[in-house]
N, C-alpha and C. Protein backbone atom coordinates (compact mmCIF):
# COMPACT_ATOMS: atom_id res chain seq x y z
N UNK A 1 4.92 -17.36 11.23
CA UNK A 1 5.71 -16.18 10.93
C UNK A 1 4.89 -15.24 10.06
N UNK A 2 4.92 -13.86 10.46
CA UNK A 2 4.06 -12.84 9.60
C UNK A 2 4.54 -12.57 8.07
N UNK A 3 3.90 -12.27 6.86
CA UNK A 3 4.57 -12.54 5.93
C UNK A 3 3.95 -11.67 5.16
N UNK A 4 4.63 -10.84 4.51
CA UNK A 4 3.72 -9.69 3.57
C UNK A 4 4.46 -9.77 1.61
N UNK A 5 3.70 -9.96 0.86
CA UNK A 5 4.40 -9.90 -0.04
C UNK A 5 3.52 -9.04 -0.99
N UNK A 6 4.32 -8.16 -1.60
CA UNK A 6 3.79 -7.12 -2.42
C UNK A 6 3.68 -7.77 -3.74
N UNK A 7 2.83 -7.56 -4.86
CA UNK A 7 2.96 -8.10 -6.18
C UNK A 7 2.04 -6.50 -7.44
N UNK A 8 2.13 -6.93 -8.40
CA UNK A 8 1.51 -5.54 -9.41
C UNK A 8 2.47 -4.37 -9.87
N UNK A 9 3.71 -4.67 -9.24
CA UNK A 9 4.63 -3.68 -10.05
C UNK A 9 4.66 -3.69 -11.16
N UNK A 10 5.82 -2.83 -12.00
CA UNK A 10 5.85 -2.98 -13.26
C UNK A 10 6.21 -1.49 -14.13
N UNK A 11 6.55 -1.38 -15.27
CA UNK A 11 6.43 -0.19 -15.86
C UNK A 11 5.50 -0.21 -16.81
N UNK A 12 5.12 1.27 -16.88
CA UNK A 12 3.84 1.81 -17.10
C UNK A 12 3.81 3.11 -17.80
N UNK A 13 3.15 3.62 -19.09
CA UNK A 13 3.33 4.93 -19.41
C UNK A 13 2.34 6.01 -18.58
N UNK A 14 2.54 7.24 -18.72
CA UNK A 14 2.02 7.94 -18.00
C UNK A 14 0.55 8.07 -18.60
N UNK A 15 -0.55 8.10 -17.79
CA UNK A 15 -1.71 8.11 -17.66
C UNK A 15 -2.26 6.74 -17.71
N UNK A 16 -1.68 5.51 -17.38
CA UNK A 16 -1.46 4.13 -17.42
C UNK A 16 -2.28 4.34 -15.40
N UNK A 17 -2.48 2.47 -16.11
CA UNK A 17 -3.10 1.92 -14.63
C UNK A 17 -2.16 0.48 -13.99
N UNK A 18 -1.71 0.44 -12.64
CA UNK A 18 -1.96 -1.22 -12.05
C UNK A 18 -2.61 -0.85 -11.31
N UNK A 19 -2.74 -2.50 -10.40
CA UNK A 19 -3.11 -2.64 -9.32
C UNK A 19 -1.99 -3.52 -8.28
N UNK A 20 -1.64 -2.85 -7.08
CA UNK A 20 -1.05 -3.55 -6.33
C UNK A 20 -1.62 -4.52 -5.46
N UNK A 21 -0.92 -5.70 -5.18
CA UNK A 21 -1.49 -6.44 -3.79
C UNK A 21 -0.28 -6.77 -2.94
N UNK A 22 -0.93 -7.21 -1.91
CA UNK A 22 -0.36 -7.09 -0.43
C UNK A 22 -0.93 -8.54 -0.12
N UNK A 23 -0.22 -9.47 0.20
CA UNK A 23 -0.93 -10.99 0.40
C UNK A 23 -0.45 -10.85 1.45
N UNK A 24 -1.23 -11.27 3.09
CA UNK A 24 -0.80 -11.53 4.09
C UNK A 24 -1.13 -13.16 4.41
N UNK A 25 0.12 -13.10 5.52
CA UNK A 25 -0.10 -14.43 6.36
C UNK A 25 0.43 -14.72 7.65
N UNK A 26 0.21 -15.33 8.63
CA UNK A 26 0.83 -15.25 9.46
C UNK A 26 0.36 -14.79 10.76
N UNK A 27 -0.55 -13.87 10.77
CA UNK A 27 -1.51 -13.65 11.61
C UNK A 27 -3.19 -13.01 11.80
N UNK A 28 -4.08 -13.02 12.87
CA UNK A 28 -5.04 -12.93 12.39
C UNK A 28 -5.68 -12.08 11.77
N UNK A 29 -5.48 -11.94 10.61
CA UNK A 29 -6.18 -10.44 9.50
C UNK A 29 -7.29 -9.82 10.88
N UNK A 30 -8.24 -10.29 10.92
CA UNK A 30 -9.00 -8.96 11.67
C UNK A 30 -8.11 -8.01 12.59
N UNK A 31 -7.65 -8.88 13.63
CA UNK A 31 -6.43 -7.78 14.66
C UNK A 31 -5.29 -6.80 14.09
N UNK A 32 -5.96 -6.39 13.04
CA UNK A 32 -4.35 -5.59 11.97
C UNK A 32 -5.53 -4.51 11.37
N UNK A 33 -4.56 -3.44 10.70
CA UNK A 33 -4.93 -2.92 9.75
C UNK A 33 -3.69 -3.12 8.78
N UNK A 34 -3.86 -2.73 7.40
CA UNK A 34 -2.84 -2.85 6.40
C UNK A 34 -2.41 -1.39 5.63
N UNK A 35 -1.86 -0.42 6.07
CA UNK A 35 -1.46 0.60 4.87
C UNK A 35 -0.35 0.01 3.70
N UNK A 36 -0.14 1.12 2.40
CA UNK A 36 0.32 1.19 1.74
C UNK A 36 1.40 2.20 1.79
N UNK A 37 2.54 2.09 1.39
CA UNK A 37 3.59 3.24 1.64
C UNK A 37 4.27 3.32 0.48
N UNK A 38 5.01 4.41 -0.09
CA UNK A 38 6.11 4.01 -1.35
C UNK A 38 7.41 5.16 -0.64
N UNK A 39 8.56 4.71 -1.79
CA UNK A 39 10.05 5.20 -1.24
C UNK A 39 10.34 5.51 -2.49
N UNK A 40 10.41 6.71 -3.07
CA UNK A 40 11.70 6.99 -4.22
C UNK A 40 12.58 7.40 -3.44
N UNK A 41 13.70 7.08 -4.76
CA UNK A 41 15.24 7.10 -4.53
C UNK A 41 15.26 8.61 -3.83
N UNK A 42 16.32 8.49 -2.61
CA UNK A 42 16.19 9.89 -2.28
C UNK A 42 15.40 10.74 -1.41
N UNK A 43 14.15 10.37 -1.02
CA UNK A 43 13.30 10.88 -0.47
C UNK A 43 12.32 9.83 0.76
N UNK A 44 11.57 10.62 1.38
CA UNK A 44 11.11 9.58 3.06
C UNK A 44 10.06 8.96 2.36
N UNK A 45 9.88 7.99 3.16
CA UNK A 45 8.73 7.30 2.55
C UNK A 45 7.62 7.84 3.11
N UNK A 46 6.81 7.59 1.74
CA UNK A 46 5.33 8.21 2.14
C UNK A 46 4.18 7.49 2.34
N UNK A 47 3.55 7.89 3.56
CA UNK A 47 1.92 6.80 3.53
C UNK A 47 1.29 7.52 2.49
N UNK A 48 0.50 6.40 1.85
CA UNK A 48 -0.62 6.27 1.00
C UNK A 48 -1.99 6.34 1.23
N UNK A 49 -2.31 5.23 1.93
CA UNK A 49 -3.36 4.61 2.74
C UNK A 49 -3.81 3.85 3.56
N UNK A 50 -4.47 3.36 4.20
CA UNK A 50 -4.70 2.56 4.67
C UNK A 50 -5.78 1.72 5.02
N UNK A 51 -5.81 0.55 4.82
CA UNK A 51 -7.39 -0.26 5.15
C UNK A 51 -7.35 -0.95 6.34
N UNK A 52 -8.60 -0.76 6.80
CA UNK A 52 -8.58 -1.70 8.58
C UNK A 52 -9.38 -2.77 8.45
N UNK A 53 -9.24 -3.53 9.24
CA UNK A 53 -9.99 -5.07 9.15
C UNK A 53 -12.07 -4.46 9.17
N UNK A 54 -12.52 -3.24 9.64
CA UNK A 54 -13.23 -2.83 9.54
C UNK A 54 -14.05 -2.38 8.41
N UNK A 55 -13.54 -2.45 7.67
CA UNK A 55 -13.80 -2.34 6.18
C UNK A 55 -13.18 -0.87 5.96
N UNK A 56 -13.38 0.19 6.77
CA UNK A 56 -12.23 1.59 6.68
C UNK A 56 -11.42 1.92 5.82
N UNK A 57 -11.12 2.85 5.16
CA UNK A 57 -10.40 3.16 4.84
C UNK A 57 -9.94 4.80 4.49
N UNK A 58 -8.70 5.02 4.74
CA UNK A 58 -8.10 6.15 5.06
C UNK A 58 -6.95 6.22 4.02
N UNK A 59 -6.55 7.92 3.47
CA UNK A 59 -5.91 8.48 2.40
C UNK A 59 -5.28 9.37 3.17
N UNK A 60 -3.76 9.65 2.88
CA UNK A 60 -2.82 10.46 3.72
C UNK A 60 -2.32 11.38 2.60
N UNK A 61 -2.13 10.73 1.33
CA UNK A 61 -1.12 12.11 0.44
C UNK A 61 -1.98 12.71 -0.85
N UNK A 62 -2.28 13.78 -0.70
CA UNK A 62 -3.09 14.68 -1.89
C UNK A 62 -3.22 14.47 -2.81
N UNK A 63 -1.68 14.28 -3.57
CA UNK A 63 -1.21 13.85 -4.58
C UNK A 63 -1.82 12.96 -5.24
N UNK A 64 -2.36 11.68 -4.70
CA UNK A 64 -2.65 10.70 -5.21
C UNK A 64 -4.32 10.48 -4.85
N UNK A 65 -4.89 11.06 -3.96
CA UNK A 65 -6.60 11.21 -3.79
C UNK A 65 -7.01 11.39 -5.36
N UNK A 66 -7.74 10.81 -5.32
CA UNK A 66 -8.81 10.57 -6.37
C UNK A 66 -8.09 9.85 -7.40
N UNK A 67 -6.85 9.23 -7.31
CA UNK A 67 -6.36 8.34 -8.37
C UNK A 67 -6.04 7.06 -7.98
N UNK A 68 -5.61 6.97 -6.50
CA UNK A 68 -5.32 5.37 -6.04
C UNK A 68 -6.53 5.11 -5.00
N UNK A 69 -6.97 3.98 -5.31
CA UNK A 69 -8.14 3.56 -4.14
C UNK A 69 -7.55 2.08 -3.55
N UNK A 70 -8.08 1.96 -2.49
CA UNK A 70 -7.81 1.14 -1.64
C UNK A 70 -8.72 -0.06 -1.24
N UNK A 71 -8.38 -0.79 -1.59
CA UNK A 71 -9.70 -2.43 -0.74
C UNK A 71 -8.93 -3.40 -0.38
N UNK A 72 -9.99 -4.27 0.11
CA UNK A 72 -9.64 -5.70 0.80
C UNK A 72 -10.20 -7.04 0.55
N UNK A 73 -9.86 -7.84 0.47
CA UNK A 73 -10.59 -8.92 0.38
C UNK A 73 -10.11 -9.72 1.73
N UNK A 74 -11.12 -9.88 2.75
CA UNK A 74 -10.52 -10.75 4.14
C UNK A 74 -10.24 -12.34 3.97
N UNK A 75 -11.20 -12.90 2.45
CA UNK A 75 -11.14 -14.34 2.35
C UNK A 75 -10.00 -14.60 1.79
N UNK A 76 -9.36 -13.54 0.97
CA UNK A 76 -8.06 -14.04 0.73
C UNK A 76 -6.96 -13.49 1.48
N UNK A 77 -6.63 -12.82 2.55
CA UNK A 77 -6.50 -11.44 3.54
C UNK A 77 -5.35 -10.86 2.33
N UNK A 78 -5.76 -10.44 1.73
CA UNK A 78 -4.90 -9.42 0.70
C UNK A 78 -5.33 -8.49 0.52
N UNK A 79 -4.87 -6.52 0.43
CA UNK A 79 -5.17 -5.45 0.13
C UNK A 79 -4.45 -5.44 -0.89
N UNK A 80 -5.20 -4.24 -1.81
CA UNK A 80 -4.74 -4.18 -3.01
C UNK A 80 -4.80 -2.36 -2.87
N UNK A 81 -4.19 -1.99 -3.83
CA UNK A 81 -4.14 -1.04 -4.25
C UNK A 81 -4.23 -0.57 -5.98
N UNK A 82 -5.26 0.45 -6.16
CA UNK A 82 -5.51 0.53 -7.42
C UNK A 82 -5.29 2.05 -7.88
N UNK A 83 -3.98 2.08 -8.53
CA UNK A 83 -3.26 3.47 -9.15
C UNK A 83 -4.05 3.66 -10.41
N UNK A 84 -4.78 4.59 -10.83
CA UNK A 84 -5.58 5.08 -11.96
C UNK A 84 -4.39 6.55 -12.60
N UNK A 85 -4.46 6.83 -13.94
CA UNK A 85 -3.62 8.29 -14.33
C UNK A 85 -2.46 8.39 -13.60
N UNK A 86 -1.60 7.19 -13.84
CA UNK A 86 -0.30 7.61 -13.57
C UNK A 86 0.27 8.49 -14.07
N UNK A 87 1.21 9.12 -12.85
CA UNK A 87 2.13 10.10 -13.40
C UNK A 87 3.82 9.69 -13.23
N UNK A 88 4.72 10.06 -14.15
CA UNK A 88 6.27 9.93 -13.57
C UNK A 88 6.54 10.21 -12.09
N UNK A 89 6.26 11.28 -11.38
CA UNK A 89 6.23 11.16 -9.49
C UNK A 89 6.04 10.25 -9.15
N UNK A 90 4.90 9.42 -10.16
CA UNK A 90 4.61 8.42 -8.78
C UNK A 90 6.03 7.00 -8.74
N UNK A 91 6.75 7.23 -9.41
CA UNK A 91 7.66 6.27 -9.57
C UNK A 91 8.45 5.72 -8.45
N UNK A 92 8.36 5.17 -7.81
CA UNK A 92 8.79 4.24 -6.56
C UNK A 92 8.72 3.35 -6.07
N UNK A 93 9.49 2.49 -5.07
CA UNK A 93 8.85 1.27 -4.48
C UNK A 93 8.08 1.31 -3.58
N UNK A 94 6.99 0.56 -3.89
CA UNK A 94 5.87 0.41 -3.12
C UNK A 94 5.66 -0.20 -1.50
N UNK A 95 5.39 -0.46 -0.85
CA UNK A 95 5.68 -1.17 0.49
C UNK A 95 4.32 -1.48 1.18
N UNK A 96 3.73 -2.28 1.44
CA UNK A 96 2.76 -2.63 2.62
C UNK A 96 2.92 -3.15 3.32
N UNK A 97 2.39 -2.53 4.88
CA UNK A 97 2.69 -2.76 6.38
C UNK A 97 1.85 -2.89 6.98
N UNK A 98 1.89 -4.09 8.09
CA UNK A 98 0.90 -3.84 9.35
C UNK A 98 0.66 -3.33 10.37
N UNK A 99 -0.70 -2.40 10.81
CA UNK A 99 -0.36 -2.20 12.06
C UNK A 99 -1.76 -2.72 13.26
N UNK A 100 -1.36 -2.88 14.34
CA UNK A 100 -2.88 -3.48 15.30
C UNK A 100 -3.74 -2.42 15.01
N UNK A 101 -4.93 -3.36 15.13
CA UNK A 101 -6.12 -2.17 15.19
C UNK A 101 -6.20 -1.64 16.44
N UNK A 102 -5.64 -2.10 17.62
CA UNK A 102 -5.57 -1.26 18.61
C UNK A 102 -5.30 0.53 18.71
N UNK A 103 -3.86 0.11 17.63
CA UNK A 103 -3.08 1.60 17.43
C UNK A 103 -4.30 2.24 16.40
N UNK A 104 -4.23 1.39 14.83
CA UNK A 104 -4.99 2.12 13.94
C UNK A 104 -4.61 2.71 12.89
N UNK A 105 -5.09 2.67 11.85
CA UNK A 105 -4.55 3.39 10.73
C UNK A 105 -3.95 4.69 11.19
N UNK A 106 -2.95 5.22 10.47
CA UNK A 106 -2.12 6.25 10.58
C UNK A 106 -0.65 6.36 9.49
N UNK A 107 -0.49 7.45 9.52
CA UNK A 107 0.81 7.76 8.63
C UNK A 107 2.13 7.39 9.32
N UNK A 108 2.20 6.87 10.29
CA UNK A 108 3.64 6.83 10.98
C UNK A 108 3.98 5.85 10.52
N UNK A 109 5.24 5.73 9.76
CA UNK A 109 5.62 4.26 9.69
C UNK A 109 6.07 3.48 10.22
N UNK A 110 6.73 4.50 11.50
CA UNK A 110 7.96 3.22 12.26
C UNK A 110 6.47 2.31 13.13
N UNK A 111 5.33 2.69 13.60
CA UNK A 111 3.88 1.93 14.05
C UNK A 111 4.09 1.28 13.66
N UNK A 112 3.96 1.09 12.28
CA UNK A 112 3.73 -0.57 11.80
C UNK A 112 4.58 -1.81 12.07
N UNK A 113 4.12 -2.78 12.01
CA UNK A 113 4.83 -3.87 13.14
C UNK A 113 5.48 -4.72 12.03
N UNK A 114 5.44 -4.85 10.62
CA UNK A 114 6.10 -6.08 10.04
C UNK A 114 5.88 -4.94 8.53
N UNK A 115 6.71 -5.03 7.23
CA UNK A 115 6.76 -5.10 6.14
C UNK A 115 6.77 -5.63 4.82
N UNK A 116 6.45 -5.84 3.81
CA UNK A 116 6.94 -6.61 3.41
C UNK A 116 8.39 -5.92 2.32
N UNK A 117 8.62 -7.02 1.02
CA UNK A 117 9.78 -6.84 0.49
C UNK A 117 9.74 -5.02 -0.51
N UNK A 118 8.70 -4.78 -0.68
CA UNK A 118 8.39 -4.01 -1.79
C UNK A 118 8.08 -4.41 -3.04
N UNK A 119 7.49 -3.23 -4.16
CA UNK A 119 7.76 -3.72 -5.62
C UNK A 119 7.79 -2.49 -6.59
N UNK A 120 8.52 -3.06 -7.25
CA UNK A 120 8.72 -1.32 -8.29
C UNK A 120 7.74 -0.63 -9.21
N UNK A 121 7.22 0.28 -9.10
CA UNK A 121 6.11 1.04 -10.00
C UNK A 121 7.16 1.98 -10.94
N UNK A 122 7.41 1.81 -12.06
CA UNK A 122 7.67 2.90 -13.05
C UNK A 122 7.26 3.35 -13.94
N UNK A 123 6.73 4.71 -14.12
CA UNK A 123 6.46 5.73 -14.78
C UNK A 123 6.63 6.25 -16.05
N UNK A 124 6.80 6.38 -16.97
CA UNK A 124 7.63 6.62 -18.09
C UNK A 124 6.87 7.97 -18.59
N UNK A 125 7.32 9.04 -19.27
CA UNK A 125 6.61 9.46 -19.57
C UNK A 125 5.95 9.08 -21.63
């Protein structure tokens, strides 16, 4: 069974750092890529990024270029995500999803084929 679990939430003052991870299991890490997505209350969820079993990686929202970076480790198949200068916006739940490398990194979310639970990033100022 495919299995995604998010971990690195937490609250945080503004100009504060985590790092998120994304532990997969369940199927074969190379045939996937992994983005990152978040949901505040209220509003669509937004892609972040995304890493491909290729080592790749791709940035979708402005906002957050040059403050969250993206990697992988395949031996443990977990992506992480690393938020630098938080701001209160960024306050939401986090989400990482898979999609085949066939399709490919991209911003669409309904693509991605499995989710996991989320985890909460808060902001404070």
């Amino acid at each position: 069974e495919v299995q995604l679990v998010e971990s690195g939430g937490g609250l945080v003052q503004a100009g504060g750092s985590l790092r998120l991870s994304c532990a997969a299991s369940g199927f074969t890490f190379d045939d996937y890529a992994i983005g990152w997505f978040r949901r505040a209350p209220g509003k669509e969820r937004e892609a972040l990024s995304c890493f491909s079993s290729t080592g790749d990686t791709t940035y979708y929202l402005d906002s957050v270029k040059g403050r969250f970076t993206i990697s992988g480790d395949k031996v443990k198949h977990t992506v992480y995500l690393q938020m630098n200068n938080l701001k209160p916006e960024d306050t939401a739940v986090y989400y990482c999803g898979v999609i085949t490398m066939a399709t490919g990194c991209q911003w669409y979310a309904p693509n991605y084929s499995y989710w996991g639970r989320g985890t909460q990033v808060t902001v404070s100022s």
